[in-house]
N, C-alpha and C. Protein backbone atom coordinates (compact mmCIF):
# COMPACT_ATOMS: atom_id res chain seq x y z
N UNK A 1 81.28 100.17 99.18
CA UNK A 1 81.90 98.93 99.57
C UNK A 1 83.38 99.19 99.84
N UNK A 2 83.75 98.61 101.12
CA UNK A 2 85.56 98.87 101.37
C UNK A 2 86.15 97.29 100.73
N UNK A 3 87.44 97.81 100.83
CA UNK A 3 88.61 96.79 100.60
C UNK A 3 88.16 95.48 101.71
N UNK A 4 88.46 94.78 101.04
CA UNK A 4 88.22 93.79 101.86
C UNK A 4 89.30 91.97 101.51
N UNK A 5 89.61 91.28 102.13
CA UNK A 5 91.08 90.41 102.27
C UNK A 5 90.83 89.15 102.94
N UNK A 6 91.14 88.29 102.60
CA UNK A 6 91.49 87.48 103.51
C UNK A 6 92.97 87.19 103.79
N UNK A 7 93.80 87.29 104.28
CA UNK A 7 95.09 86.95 104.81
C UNK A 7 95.45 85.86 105.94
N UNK A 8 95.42 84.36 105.73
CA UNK A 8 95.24 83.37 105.99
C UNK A 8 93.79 83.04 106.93
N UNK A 9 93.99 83.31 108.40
CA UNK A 9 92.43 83.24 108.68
C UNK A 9 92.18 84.38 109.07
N UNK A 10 92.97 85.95 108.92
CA UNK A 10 92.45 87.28 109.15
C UNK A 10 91.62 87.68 108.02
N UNK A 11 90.81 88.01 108.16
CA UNK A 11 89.84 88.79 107.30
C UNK A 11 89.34 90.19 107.92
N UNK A 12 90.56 90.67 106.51
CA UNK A 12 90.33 92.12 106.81
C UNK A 12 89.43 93.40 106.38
N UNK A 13 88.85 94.43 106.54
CA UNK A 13 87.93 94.94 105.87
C UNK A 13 87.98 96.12 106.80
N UNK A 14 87.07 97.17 106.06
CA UNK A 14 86.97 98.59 107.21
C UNK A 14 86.46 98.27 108.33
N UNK A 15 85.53 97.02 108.18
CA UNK A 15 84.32 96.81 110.13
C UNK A 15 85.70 96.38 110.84
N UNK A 16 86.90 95.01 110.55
CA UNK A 16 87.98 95.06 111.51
C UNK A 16 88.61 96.33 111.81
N UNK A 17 89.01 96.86 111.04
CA UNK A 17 89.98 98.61 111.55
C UNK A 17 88.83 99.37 112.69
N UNK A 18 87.79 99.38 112.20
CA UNK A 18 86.79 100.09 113.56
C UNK A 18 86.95 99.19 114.86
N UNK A 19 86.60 97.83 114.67
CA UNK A 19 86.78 97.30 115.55
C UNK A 19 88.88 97.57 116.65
N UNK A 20 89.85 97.70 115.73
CA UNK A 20 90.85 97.54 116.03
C UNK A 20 90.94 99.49 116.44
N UNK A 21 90.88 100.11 116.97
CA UNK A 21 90.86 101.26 117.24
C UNK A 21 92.37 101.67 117.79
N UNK A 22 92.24 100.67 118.70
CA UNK A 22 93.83 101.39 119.66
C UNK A 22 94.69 100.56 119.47
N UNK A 23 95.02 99.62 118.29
CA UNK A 23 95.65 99.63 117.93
C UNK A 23 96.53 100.49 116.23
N UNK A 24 97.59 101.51 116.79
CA UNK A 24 97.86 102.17 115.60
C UNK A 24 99.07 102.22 115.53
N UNK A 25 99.86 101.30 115.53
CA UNK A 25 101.17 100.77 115.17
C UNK A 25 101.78 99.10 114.47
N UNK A 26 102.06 98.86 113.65
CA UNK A 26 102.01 97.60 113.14
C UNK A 26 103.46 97.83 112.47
N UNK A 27 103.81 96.73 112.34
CA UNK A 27 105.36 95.99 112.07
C UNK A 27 105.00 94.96 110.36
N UNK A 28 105.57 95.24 109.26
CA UNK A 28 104.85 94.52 108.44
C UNK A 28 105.81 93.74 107.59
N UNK A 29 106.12 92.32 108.01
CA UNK A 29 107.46 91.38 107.15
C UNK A 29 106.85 90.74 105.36
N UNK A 30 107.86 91.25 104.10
CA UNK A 30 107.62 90.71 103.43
C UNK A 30 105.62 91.66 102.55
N UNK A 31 106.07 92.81 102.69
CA UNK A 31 105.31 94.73 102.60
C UNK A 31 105.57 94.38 101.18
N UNK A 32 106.57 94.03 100.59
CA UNK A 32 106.61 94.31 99.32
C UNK A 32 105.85 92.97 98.12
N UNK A 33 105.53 92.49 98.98
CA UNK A 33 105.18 91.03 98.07
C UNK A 33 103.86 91.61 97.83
N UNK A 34 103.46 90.51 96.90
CA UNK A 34 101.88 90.53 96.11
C UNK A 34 100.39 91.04 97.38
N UNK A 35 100.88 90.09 98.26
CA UNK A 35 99.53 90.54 99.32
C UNK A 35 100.06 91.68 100.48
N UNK A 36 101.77 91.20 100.81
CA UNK A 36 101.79 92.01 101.78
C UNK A 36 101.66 93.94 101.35
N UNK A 37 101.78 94.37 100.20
CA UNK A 37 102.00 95.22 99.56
C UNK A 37 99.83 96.16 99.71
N UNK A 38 99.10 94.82 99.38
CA UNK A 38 97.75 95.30 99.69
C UNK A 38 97.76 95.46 101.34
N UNK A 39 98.07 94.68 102.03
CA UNK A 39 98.17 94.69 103.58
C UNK A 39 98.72 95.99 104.28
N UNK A 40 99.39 96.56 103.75
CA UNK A 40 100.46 97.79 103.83
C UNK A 40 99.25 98.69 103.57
N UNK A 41 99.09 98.59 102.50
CA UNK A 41 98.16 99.82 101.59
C UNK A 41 96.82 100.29 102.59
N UNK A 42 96.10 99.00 102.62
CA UNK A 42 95.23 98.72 103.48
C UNK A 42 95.56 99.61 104.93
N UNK A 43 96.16 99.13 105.41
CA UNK A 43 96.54 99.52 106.92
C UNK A 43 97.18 101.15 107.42
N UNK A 44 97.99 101.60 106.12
CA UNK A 44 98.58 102.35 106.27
C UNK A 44 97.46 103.70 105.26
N UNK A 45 96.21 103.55 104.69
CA UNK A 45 95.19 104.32 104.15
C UNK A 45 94.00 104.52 105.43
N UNK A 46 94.01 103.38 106.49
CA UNK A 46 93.53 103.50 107.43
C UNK A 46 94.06 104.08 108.80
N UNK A 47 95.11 105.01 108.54
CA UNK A 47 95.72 105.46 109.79
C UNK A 47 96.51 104.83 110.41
N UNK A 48 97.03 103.53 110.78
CA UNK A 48 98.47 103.10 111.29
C UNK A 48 99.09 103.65 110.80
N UNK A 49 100.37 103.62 111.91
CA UNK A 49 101.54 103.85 111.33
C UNK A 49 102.51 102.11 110.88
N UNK A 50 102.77 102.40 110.18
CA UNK A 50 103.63 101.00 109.62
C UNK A 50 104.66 101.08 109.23
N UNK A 51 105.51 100.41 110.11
CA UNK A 51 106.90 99.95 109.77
C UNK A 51 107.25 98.19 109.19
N UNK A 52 107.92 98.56 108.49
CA UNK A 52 107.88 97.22 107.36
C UNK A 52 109.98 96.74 107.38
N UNK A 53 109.88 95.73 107.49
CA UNK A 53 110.81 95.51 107.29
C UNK A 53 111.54 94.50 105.75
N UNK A 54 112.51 95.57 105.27
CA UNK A 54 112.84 94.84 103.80
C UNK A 54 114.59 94.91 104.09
N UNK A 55 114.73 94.41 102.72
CA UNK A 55 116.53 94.29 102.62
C UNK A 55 116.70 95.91 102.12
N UNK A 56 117.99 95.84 101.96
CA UNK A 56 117.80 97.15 100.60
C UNK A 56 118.17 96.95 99.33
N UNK A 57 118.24 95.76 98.97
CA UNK A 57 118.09 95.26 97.38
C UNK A 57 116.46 94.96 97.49
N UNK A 58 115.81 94.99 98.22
CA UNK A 58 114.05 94.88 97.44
C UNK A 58 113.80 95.60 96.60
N UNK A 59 113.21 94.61 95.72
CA UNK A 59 112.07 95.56 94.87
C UNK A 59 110.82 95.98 95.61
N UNK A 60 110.84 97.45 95.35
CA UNK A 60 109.65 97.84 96.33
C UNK A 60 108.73 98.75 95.57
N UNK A 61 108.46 98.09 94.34
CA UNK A 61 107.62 98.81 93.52
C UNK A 61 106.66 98.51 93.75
N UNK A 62 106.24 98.29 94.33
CA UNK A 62 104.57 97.90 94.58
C UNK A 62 103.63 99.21 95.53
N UNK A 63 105.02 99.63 96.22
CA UNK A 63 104.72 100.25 97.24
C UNK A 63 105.52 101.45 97.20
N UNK A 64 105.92 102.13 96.03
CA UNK A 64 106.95 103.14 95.83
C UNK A 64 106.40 104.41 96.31
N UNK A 65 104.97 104.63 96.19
CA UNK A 65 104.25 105.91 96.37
C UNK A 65 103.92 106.23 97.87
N UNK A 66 104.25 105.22 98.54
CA UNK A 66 104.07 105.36 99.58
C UNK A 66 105.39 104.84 100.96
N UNK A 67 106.02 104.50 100.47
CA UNK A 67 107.26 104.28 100.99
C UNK A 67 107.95 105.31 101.58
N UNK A 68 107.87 106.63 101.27
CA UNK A 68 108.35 107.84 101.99
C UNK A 68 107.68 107.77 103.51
N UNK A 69 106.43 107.50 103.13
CA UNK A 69 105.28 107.59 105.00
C UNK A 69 105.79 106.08 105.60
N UNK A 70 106.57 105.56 105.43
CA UNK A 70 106.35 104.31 105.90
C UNK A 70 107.58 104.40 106.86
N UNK A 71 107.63 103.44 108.04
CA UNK A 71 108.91 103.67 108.79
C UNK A 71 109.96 101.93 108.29
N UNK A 72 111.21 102.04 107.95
CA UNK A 72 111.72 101.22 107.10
C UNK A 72 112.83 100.33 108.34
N UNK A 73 112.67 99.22 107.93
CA UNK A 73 114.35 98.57 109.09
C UNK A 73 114.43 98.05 108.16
């Protein structure tokens, strides 16, 4: 069984990422919060590349282990 989300009316799961193929670049506001942090994880374990945009006072513990691969504004 994969990860699977609802994020208002997206519902996300491994069958959307197959379906979403050519897309492999995503922009991600608010990466560090409670869902956006699974959204990140999600997206960025499935091959996007993701750039997220934070302050630089965020707390970005949610997402510390992976924040090096991530592209930052």
């Amino acid at each position: 069984m994969g990860y699977k989300a609802w994020i208002g009316n997206l519902y996300l799961s491994k069958q959307v990422h197959t379906i979403m193929v050519d897309k492999k670049k995503i922009l991600i506001t608010g990466a560090n919060g409670f869902i956006g942090s699974r959204v990140t994880r999600f997206l960025f374990s499935n091959g996007y590349d993701v750039g997220i945009i934070k302050r630089s006072s965020s707390d970005c513990s949610r997402i510390n282990d992976i924040l090096p691969n991530l592209i930052s504004y």
